[in-house]
N, C-alpha and C. Protein backbone atom coordinates (compact mmCIF):
# COMPACT_ATOMS: atom_id res chain seq x y z
N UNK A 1 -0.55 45.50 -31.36
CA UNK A 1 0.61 45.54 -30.48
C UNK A 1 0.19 45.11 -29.09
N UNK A 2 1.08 44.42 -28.42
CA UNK A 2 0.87 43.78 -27.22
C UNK A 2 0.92 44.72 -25.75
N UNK A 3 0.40 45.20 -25.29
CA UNK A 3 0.27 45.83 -23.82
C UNK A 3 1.77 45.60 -23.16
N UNK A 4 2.08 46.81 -22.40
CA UNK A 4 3.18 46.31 -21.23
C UNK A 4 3.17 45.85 -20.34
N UNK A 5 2.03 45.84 -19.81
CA UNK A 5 1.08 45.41 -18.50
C UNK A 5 -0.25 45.31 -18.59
N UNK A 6 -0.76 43.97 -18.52
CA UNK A 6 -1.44 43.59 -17.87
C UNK A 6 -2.02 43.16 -15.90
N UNK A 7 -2.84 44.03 -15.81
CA UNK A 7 -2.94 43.91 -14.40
C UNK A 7 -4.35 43.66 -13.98
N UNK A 8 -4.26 42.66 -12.69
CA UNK A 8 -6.06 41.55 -12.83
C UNK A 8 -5.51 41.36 -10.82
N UNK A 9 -6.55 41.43 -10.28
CA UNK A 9 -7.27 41.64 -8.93
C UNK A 9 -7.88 40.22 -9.06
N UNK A 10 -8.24 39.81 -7.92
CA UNK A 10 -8.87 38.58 -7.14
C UNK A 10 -9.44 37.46 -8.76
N UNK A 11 -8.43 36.94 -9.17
CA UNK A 11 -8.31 36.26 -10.75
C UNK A 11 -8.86 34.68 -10.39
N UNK A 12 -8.54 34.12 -9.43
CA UNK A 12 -8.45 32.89 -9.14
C UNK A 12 -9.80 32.37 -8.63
N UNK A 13 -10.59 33.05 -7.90
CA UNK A 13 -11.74 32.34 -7.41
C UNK A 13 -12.28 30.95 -7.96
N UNK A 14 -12.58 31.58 -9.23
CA UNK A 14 -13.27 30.04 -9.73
C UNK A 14 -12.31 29.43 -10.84
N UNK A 15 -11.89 28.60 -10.13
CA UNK A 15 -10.87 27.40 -10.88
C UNK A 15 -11.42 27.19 -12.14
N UNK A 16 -12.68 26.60 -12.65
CA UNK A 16 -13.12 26.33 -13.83
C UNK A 16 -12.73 27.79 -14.81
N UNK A 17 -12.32 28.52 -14.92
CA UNK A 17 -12.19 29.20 -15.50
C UNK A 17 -10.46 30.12 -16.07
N UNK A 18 -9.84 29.14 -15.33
CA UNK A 18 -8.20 29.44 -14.54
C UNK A 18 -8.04 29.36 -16.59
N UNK A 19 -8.11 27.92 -17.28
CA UNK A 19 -7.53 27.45 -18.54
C UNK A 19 -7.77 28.94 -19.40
N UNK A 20 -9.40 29.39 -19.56
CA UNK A 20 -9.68 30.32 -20.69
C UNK A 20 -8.82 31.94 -19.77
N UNK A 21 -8.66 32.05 -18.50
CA UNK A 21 -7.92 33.13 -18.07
C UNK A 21 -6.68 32.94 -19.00
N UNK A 22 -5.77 31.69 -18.49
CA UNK A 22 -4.81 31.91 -18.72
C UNK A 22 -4.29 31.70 -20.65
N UNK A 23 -5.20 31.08 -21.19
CA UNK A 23 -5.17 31.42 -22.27
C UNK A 23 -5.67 33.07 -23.42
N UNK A 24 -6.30 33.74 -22.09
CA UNK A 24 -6.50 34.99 -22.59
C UNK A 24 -5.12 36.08 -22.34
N UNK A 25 -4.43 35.89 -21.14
CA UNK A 25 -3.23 36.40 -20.66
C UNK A 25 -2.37 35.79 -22.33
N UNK A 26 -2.56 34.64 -22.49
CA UNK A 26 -1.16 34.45 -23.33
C UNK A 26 -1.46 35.07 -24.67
N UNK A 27 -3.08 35.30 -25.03
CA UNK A 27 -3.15 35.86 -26.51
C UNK A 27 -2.70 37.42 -26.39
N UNK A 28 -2.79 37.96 -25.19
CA UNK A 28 -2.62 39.26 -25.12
C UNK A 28 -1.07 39.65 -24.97
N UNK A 29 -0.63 38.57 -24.66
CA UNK A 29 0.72 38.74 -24.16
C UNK A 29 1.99 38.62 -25.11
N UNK A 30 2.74 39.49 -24.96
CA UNK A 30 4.39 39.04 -26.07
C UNK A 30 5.63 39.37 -24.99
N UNK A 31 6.47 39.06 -25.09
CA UNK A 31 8.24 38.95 -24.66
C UNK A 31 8.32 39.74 -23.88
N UNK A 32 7.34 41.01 -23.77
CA UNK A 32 7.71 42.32 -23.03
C UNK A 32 6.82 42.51 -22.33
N UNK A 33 5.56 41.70 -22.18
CA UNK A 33 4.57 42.18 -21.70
C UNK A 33 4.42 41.35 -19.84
N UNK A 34 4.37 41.92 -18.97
CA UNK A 34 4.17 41.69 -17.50
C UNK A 34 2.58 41.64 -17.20
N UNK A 35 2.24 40.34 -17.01
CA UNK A 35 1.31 39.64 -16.05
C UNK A 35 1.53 40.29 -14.63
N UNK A 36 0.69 41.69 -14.04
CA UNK A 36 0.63 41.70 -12.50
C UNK A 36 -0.65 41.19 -12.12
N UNK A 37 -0.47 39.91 -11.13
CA UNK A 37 -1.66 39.99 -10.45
C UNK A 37 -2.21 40.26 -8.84
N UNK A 38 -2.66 40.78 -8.03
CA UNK A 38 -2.66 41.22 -7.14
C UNK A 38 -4.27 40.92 -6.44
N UNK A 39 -3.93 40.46 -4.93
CA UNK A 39 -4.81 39.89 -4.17
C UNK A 39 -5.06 39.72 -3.09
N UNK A 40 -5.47 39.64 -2.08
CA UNK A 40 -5.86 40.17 -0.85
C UNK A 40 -6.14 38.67 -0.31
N UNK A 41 -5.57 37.71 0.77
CA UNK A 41 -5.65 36.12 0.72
C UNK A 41 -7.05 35.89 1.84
N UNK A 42 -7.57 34.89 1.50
CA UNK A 42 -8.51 34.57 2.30
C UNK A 42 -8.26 32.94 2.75
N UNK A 43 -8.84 32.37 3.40
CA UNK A 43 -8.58 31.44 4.37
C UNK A 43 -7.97 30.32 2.91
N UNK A 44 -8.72 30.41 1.85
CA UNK A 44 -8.15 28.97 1.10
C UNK A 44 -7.33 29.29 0.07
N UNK A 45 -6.83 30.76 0.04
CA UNK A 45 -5.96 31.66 -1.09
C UNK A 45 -4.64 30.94 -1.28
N UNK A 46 -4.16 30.61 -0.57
CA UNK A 46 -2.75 30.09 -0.61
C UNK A 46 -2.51 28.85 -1.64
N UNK A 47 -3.58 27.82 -1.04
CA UNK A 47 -3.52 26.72 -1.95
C UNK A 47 -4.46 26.71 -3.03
N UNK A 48 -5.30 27.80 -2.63
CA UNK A 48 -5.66 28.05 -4.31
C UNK A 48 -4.19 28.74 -5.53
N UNK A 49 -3.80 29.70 -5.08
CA UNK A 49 -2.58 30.50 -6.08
C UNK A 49 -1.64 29.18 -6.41
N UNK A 50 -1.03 28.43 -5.37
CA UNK A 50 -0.06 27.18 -5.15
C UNK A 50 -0.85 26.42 -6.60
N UNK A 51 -2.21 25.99 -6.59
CA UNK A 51 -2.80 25.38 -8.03
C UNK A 51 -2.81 25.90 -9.25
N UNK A 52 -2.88 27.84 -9.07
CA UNK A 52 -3.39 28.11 -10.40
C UNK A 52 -1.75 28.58 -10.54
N UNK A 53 -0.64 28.46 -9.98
CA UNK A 53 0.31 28.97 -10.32
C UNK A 53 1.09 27.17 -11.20
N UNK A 54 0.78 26.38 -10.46
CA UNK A 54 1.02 25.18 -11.36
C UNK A 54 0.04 24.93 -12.90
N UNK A 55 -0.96 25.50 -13.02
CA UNK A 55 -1.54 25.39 -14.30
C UNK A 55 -0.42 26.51 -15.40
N UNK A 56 -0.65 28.01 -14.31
CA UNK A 56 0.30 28.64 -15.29
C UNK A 56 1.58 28.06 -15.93
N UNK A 57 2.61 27.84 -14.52
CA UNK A 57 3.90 27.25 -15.37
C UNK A 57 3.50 26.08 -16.54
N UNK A 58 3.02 25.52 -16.22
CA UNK A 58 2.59 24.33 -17.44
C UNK A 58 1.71 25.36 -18.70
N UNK A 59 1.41 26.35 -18.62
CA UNK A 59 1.21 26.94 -19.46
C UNK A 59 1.84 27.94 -20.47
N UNK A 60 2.87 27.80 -19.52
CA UNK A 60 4.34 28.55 -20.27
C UNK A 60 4.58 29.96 -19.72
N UNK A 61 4.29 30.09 -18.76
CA UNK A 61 4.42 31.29 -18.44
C UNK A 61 5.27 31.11 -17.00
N UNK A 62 6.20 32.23 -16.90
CA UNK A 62 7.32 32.00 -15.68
C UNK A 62 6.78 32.76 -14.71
N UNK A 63 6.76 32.32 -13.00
CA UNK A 63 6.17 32.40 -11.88
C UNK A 63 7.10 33.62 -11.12
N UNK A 64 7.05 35.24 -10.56
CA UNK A 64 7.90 35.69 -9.91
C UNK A 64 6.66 36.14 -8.92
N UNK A 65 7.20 35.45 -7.38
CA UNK A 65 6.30 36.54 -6.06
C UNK A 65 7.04 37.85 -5.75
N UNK A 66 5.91 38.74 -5.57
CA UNK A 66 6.30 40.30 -5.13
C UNK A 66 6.44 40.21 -4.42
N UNK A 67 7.23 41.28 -3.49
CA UNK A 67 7.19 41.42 -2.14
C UNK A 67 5.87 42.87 -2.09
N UNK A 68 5.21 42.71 -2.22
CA UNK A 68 4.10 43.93 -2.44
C UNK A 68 3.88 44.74 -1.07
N UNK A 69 4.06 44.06 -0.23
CA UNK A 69 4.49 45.21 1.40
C UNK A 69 5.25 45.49 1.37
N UNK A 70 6.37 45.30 1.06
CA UNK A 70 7.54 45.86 1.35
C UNK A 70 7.26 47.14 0.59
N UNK A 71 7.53 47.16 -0.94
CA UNK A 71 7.47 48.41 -1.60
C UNK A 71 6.26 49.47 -1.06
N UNK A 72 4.68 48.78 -0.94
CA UNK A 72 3.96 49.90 -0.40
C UNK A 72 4.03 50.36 1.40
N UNK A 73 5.27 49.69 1.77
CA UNK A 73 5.43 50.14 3.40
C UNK A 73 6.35 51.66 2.93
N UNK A 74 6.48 52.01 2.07
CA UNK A 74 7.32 53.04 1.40
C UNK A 74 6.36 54.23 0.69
N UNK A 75 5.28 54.38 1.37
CA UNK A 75 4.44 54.94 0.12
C UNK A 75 3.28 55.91 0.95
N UNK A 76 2.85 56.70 0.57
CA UNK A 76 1.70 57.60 1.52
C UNK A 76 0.17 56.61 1.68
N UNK A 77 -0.05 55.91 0.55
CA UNK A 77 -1.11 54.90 0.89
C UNK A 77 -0.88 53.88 1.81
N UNK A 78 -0.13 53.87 2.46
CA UNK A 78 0.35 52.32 2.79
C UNK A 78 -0.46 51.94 3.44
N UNK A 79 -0.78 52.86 4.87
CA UNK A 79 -1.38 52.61 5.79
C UNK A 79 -3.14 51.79 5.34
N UNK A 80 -3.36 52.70 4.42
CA UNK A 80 -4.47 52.07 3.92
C UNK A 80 -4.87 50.92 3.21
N UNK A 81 -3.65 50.51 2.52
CA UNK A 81 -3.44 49.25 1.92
C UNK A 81 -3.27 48.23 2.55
N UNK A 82 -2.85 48.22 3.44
CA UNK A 82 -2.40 46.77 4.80
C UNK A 82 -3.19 46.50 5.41
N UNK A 83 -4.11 47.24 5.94
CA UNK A 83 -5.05 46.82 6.52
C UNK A 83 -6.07 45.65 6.21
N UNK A 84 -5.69 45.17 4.79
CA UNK A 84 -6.64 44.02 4.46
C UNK A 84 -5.75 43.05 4.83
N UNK A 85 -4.54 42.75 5.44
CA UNK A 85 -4.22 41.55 6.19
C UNK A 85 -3.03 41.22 5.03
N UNK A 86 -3.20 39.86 4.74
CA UNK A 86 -2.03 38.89 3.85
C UNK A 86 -2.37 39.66 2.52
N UNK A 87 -1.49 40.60 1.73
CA UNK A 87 -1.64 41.27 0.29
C UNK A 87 -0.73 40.19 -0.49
N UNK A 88 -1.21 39.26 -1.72
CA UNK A 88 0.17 39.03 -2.21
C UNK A 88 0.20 39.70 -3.35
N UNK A 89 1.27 39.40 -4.14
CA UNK A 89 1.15 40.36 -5.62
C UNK A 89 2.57 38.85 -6.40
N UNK A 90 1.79 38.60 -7.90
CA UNK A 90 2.91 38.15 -8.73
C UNK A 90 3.38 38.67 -10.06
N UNK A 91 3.63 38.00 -10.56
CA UNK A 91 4.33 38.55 -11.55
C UNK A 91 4.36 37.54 -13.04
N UNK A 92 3.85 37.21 -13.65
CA UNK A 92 4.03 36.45 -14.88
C UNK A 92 4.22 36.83 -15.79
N UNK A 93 5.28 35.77 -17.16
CA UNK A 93 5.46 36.42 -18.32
C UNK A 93 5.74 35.10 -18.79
N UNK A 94 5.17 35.21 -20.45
CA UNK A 94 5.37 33.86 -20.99
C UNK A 94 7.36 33.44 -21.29
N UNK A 95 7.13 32.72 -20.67
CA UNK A 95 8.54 32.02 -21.40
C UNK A 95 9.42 31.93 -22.71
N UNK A 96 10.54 32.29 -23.08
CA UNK A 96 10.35 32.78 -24.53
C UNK A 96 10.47 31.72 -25.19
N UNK A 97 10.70 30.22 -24.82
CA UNK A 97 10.18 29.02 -25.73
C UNK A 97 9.35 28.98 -25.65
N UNK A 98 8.20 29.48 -25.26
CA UNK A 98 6.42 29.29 -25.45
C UNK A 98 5.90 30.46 -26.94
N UNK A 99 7.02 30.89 -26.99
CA UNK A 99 5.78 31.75 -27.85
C UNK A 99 6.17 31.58 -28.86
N UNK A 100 4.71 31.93 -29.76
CA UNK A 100 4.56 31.36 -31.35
C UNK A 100 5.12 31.84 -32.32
């Protein structure tokens, strides 16, 4: 049986490895199951996610950004969480014409 969540921290670093990620997300993954990924941006983060989020869609999986401050500006951790600067957080799930 397939997980409800999957959830993966600083995923992107090394590009050579984006294809077997995202083909491990899709073996694990079915109709119900949520891709969170969550990350803390550093100077080349942006247009790195902007790349590995174009491999994903071409991989069949649909693209949603969190607003991940907003919800933890609501929360007793918050304070501690923001402090690392740009947080983003997404959201993926395979497409239901992608799956087998």
């Amino acid at each position: 049986m397939a997980p409800d969540i999957i959830l993966g921290s600083d995923l992107t670093y090394n590009a050579s490895a984006w294809r077997a990620l995202l083909d491990t997300m899709r073996a694990l993954s079915a109709p119900h199951t949520r891709v969170l990924y969550v990350s803390a941006a550093h100077p080349a983060f942006l247009a790195e996610l902007r790349m590995f989020r174009t491999l994903a869609e071409a991989s069949g999986f649909e693209w949603s950004d969190l607003d991940i401050k907003r919800k933890l500006a609501n929360t007793a951790d918050a304070s501690r969480m923001l402090h690392l600067g740009e947080l983003r957080a997404v959201e993926l799930r395979l497409k239901p014409e992608t799956l087998r």
